[in-house]
N, C-alpha and C. Protein backbone atom coordinates (compact mmCIF):
# COMPACT_ATOMS: atom_id res chain seq x y z
N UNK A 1 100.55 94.97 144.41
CA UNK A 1 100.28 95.68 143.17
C UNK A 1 100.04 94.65 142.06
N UNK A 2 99.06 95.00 141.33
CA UNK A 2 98.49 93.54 140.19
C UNK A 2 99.40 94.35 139.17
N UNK A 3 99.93 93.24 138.19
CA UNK A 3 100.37 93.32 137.28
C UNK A 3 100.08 93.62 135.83
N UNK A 4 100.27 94.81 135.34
CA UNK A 4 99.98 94.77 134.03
C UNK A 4 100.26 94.52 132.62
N UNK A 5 99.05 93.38 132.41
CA UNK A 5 99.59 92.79 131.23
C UNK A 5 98.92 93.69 130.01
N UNK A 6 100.20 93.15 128.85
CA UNK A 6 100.01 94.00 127.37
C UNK A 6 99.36 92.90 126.35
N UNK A 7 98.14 93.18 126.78
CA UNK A 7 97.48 91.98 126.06
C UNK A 7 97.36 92.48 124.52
N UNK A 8 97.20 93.14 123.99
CA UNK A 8 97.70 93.29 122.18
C UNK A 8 99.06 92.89 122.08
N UNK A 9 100.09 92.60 122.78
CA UNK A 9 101.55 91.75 122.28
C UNK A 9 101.14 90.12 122.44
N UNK A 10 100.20 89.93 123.54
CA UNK A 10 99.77 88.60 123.52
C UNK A 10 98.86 88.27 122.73
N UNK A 11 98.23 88.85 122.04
CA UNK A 11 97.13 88.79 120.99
C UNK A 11 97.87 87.73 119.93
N UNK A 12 98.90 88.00 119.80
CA UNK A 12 99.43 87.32 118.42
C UNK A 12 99.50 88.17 117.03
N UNK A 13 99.15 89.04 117.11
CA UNK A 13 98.65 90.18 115.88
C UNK A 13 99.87 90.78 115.62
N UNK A 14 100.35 90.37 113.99
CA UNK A 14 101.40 91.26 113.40
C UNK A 14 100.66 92.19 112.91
N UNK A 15 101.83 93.34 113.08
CA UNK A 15 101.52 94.74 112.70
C UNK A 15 102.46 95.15 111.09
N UNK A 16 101.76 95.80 110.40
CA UNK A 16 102.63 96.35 108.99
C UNK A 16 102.85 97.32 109.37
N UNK A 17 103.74 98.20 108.82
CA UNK A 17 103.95 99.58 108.87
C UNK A 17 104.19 99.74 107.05
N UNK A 18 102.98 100.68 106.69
CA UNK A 18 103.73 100.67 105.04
C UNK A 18 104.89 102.05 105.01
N UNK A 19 104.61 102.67 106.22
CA UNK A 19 105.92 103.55 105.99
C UNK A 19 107.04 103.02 105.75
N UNK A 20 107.88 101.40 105.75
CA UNK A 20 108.68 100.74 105.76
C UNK A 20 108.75 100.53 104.41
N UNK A 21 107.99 100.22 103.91
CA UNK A 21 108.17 99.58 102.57
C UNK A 21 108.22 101.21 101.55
N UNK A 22 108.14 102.88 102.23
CA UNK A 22 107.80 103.57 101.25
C UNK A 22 109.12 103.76 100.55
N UNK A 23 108.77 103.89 99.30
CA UNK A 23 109.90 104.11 97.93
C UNK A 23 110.56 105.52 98.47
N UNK A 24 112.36 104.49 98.99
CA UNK A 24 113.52 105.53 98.63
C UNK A 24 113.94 106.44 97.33
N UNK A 25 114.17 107.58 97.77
CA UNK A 25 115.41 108.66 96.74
C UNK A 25 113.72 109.56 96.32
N UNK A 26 114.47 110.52 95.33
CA UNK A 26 112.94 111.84 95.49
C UNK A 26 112.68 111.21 93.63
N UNK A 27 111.33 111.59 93.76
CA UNK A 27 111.14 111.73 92.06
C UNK A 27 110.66 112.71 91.54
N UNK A 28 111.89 113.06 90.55
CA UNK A 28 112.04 114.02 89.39
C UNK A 28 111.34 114.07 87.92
N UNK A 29 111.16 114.68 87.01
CA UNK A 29 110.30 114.64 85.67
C UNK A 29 111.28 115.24 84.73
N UNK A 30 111.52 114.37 84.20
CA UNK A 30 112.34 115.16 82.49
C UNK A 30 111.04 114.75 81.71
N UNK A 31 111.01 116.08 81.32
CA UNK A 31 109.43 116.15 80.17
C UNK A 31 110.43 116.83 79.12
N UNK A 32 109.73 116.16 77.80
CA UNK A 32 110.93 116.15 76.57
C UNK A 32 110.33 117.48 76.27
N UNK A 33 109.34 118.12 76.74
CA UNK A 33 108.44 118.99 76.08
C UNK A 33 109.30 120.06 75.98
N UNK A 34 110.21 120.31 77.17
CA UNK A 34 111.44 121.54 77.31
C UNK A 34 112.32 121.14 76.42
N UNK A 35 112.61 120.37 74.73
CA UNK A 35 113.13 120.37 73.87
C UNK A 35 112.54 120.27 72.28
N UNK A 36 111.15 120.69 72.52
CA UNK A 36 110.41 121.00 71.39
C UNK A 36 110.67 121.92 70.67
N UNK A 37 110.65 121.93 69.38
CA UNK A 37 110.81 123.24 68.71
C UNK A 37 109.33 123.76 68.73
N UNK A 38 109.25 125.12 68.93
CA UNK A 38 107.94 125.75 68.95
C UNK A 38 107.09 124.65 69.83
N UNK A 39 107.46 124.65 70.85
CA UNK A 39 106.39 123.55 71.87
C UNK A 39 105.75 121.84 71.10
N UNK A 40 105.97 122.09 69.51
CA UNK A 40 105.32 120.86 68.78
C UNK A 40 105.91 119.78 68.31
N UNK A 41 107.08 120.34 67.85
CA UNK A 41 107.92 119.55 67.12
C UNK A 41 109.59 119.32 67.53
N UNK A 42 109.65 117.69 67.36
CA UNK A 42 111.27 117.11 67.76
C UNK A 42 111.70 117.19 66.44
N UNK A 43 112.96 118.51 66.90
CA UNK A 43 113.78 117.71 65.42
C UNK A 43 115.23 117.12 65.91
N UNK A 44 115.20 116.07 65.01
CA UNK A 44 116.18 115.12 65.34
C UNK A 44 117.73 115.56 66.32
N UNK A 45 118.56 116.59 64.68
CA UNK A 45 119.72 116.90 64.87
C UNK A 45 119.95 117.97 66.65
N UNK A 46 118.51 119.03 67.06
CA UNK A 46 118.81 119.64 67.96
C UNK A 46 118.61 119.17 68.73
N UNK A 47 117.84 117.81 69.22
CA UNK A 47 117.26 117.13 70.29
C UNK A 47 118.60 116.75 70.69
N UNK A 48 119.53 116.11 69.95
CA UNK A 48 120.41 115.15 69.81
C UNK A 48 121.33 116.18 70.73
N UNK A 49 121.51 117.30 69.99
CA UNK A 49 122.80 118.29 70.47
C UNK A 49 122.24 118.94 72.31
N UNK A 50 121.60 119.14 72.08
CA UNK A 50 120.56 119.36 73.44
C UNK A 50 120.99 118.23 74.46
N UNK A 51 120.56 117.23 74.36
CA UNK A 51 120.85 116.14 75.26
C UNK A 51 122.66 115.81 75.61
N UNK A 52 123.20 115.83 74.53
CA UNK A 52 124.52 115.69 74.61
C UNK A 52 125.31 117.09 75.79
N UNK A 53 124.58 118.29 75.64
CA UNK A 53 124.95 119.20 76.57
C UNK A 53 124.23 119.68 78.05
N UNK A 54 123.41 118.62 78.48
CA UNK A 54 122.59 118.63 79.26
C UNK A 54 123.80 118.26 80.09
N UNK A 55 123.37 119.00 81.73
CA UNK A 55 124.04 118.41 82.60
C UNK A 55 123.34 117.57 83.34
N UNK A 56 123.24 115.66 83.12
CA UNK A 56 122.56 114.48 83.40
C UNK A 56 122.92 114.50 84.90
N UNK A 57 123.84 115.06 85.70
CA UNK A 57 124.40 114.98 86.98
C UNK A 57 122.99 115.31 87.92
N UNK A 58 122.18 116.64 87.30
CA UNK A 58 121.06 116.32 88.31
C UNK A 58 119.91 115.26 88.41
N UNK A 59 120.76 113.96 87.93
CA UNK A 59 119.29 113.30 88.07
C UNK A 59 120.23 112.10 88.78
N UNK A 60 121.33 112.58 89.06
CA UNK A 60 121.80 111.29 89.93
C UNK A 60 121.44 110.48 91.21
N UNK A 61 121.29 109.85 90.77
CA UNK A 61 120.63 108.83 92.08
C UNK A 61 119.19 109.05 92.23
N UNK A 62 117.98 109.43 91.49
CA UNK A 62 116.92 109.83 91.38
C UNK A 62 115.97 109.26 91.24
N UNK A 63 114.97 109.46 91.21
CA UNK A 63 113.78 108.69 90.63
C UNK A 63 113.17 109.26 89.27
N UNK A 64 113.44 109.00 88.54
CA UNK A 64 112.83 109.64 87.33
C UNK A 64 111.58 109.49 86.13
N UNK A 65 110.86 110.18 86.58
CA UNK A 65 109.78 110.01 85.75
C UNK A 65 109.68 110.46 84.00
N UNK A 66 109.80 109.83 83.24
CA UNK A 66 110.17 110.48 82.00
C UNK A 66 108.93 110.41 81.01
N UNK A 67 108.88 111.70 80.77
CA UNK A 67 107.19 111.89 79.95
C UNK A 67 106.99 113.39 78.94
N UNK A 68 106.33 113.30 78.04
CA UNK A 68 105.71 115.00 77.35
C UNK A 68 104.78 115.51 77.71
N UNK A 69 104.95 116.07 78.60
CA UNK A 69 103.42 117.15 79.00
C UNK A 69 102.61 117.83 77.79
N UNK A 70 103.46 117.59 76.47
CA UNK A 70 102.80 118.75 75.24
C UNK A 70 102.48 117.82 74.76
N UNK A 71 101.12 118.28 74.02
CA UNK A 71 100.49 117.46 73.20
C UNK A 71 100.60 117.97 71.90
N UNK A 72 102.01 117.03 71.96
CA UNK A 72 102.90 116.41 70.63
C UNK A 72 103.63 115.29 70.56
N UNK A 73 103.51 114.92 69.20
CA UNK A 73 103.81 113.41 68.69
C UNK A 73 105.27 113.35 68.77
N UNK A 74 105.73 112.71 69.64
CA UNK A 74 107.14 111.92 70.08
C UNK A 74 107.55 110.92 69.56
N UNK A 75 108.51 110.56 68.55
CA UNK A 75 109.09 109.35 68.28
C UNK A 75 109.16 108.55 69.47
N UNK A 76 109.16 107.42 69.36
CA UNK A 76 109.43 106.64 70.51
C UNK A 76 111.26 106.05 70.45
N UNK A 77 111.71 106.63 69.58
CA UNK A 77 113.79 106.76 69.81
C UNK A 77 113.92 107.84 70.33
N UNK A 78 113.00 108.71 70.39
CA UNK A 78 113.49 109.91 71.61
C UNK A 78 113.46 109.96 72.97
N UNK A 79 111.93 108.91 73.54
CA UNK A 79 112.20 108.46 74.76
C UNK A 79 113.07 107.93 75.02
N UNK A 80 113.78 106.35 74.05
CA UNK A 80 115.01 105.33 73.81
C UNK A 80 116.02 106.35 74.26
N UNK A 81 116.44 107.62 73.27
CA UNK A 81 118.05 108.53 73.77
C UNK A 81 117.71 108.87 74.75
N UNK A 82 116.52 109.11 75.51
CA UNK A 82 116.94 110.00 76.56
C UNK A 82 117.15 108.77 78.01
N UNK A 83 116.70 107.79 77.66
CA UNK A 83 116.79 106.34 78.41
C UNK A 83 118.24 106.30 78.49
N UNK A 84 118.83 106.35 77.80
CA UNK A 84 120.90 106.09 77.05
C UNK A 84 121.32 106.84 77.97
N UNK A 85 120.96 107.86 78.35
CA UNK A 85 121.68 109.12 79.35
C UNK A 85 120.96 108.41 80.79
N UNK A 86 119.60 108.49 81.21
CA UNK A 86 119.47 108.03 82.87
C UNK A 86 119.79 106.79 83.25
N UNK A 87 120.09 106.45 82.36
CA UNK A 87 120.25 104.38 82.65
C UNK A 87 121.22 104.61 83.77
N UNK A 88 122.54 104.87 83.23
CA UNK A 88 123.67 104.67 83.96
C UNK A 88 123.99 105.68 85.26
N UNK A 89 122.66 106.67 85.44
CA UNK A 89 123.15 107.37 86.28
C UNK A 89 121.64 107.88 87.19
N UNK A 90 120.58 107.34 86.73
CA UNK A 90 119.62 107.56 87.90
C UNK A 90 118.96 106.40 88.59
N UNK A 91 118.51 106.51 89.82
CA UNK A 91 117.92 105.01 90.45
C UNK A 91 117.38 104.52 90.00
N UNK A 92 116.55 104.82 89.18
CA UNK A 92 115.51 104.40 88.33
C UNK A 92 114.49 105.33 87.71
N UNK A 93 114.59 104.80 86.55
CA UNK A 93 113.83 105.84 85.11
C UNK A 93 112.76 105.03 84.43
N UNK A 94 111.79 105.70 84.36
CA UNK A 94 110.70 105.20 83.51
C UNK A 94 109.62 105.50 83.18
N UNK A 95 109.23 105.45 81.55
CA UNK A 95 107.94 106.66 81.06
C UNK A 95 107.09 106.26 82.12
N UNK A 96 106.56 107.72 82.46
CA UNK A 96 105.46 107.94 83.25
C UNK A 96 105.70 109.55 83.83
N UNK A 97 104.49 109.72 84.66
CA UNK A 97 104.63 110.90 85.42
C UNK A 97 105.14 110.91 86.69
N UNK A 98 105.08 111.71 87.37
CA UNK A 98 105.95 111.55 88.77
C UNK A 98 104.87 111.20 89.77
N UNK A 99 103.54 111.27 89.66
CA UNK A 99 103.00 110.58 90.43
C UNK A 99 102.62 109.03 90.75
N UNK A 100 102.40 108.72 89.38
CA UNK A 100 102.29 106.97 88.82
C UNK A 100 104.17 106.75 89.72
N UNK A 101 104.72 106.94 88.71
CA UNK A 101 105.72 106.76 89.00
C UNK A 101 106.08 106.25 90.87
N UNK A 102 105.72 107.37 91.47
CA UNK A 102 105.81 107.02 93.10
C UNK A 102 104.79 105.60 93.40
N UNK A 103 103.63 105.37 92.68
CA UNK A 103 102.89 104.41 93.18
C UNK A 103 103.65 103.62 92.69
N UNK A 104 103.98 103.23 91.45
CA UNK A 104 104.74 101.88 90.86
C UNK A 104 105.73 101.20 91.85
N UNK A 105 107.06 102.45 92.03
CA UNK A 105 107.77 102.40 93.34
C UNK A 105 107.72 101.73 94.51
N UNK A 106 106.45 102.04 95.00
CA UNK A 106 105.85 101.63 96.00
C UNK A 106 105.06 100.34 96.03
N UNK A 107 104.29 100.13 94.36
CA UNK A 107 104.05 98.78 94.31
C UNK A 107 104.98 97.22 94.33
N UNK A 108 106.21 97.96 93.51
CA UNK A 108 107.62 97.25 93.71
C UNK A 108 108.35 97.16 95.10
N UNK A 109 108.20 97.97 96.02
CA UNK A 109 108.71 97.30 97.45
C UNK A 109 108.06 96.49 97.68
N UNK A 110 106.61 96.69 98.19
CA UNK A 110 105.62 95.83 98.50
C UNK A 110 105.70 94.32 98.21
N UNK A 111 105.45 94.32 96.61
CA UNK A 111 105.85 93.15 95.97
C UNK A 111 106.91 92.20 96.46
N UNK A 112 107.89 93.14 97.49
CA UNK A 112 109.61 92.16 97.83
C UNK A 112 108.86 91.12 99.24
N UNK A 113 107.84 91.84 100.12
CA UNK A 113 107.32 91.31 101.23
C UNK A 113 107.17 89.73 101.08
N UNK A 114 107.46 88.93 102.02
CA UNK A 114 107.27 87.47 102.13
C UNK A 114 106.16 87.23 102.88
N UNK A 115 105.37 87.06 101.78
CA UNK A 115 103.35 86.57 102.41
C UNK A 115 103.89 85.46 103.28
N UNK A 116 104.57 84.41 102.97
CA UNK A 116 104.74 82.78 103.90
C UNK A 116 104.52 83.57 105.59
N UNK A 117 105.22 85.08 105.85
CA UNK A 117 105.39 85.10 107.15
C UNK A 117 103.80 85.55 107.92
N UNK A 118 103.29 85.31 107.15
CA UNK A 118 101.56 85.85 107.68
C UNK A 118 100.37 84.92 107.41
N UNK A 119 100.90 83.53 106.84
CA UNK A 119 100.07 82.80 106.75
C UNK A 119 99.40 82.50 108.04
N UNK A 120 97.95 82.27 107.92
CA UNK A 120 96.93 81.85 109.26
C UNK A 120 97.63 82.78 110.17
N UNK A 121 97.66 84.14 110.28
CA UNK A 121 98.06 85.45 111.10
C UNK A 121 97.15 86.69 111.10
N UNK A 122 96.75 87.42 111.91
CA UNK A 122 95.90 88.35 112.40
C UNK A 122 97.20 89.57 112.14
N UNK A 123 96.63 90.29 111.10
CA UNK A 123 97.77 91.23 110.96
C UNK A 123 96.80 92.36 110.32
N UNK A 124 97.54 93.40 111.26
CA UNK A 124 96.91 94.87 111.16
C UNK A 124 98.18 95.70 110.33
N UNK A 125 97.44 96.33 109.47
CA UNK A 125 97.99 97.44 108.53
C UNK A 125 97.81 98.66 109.04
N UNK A 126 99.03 99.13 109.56
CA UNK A 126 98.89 100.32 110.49
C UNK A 126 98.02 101.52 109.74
N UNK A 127 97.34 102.34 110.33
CA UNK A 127 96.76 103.56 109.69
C UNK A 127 97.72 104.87 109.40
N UNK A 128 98.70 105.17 110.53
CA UNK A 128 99.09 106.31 110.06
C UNK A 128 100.24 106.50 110.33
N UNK A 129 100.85 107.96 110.12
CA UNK A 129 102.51 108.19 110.37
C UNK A 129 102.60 109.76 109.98
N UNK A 130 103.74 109.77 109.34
CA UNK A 130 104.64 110.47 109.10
C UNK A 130 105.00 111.09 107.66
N UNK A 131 104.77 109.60 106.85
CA UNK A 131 104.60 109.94 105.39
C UNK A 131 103.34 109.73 104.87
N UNK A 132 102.59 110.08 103.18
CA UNK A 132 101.83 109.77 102.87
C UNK A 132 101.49 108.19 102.19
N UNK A 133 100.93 107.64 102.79
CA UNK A 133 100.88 106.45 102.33
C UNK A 133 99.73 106.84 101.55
N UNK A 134 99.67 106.08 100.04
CA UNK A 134 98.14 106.04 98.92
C UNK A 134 97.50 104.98 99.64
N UNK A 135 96.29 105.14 98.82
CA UNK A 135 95.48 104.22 98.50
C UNK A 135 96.15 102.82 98.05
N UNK A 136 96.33 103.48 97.17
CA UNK A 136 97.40 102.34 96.10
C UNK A 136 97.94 101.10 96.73
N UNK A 137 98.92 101.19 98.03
CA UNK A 137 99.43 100.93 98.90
C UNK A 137 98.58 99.93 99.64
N UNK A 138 98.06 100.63 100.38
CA UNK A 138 96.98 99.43 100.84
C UNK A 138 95.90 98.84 100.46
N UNK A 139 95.53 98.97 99.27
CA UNK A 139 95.14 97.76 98.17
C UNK A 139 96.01 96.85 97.96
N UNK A 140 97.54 97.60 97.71
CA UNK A 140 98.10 96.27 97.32
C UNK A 140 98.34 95.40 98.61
N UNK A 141 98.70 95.82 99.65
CA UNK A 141 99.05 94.55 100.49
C UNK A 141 97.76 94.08 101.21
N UNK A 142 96.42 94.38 100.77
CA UNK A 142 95.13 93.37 100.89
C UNK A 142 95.22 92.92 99.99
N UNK A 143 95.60 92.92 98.74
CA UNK A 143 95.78 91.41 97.85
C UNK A 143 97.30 90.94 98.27
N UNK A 144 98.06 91.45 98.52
CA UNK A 144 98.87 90.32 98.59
C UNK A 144 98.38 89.27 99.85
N UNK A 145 98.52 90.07 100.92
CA UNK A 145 97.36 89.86 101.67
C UNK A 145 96.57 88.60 102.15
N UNK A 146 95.44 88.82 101.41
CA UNK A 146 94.45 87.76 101.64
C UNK A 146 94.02 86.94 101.17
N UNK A 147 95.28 86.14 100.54
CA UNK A 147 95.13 85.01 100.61
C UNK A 147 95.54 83.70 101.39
N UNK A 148 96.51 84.99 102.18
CA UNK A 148 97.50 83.89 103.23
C UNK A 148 96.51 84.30 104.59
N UNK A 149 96.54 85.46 104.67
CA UNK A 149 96.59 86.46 106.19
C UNK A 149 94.88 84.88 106.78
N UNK A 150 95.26 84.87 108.09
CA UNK A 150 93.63 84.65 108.89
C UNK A 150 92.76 85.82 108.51
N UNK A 151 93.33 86.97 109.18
CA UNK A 151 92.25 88.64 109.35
C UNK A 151 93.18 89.61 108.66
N UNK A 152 92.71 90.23 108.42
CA UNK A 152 93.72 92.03 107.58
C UNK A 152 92.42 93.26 108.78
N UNK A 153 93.52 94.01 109.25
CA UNK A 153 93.10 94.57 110.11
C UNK A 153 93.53 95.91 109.48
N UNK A 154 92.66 96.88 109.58
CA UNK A 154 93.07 98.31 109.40
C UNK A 154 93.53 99.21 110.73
N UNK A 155 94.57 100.37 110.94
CA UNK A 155 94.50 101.09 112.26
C UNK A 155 95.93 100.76 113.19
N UNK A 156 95.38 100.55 114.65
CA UNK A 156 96.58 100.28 115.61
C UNK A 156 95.94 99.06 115.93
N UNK A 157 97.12 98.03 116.76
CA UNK A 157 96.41 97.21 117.35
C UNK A 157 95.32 97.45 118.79
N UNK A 158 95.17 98.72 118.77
CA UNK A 158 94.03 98.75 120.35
C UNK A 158 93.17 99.27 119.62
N UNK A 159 93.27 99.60 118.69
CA UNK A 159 92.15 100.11 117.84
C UNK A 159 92.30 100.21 116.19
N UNK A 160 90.85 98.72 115.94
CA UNK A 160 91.77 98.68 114.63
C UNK A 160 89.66 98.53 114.32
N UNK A 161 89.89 99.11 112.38
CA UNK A 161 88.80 98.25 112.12
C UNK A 161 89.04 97.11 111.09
N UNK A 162 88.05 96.21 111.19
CA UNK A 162 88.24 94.78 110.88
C UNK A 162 88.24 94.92 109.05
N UNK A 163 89.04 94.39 107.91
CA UNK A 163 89.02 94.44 106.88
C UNK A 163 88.16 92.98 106.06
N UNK A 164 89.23 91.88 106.27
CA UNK A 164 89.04 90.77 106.09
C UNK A 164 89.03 89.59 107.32
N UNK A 165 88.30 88.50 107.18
CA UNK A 165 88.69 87.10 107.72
C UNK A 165 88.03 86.22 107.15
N UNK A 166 89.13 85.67 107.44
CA UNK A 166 89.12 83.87 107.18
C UNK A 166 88.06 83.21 107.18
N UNK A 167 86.94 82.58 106.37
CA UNK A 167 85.95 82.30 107.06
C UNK A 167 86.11 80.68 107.09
């Protein structure tokens, strides 16, 4: 009986998975807009009393996107108080929407990856899974990418299409 060899492990070709790198905990939206008076206007003293009786517990451990869906003029110390309350109690908070928000996330794992381990390396960026990987995503790790990588491969390794190489 001839032996079968797994010639894509002998290839040499690292594989990414960006499902690995995707941004832990869920993200949430505090939109200040649900403390407008008449949808337009912040006034100081009820914003203040409002927030102080909010129960901050649902945003524990969260991802939080903090933004006004109404198009109305926000002090920028009202984003600041409402910063004072998620600091200490969500994973991380920061103006934006909840979609940016997930890419940023995701641009910040990415960012932790050590290019040194792919220098002059044939490495394929898997195509698919389980979660949604963006765009976003694999733009960023073709720049982080290619400047080290030999090739950036899109797909599986038995079937990949070719992105970049080395010339």
């Amino acid at each position: 009986m001839e032996e079968i060899v797994n010639k894509v492990a002998q290839s040499g070709i690292m594989t990414i998975d960006l499902e690995d790198y995707f941004p832990e905990g869920e993200v949430v939206t505090f939109d200040i807009k649900d403390f407008l008076f008449m949808g337009m206007i912040l006034k100081e003293k009820d914003f203040r009393t409002a927030l102080q009786g909010l129960d901050w517990e649902v945003y524990r451990d969260k991802n939080v996107a903090l933004t006004c869906s109404a198009d109305a003029i926000v002090p920028a110390w009202a984003y600041m108080l409402v910063m004072t309350y998620l600091e200490p109690i969500a994973k991380y908070a920061a103006f934006s929407d909840a979609e940016h928000l997930q890419r940023s996330l995701y641009i910040k794992q990415l960012s932790a990856i050590d290019v040194n381990e792919y220098v002059d390396k044939r490495v394929v960026i898997k195509g698919c899974g389980d979660k949604i990987v963006t765009e976003a995503a694999y733009v960023e790790i073709t720049r982080l990418l290619r400047p080290v990588a030999k090739s950036i491969m899109y797909g599986e390794p038995c079937s990949t299409v070719p992105v970049y190489k080395k010339k």
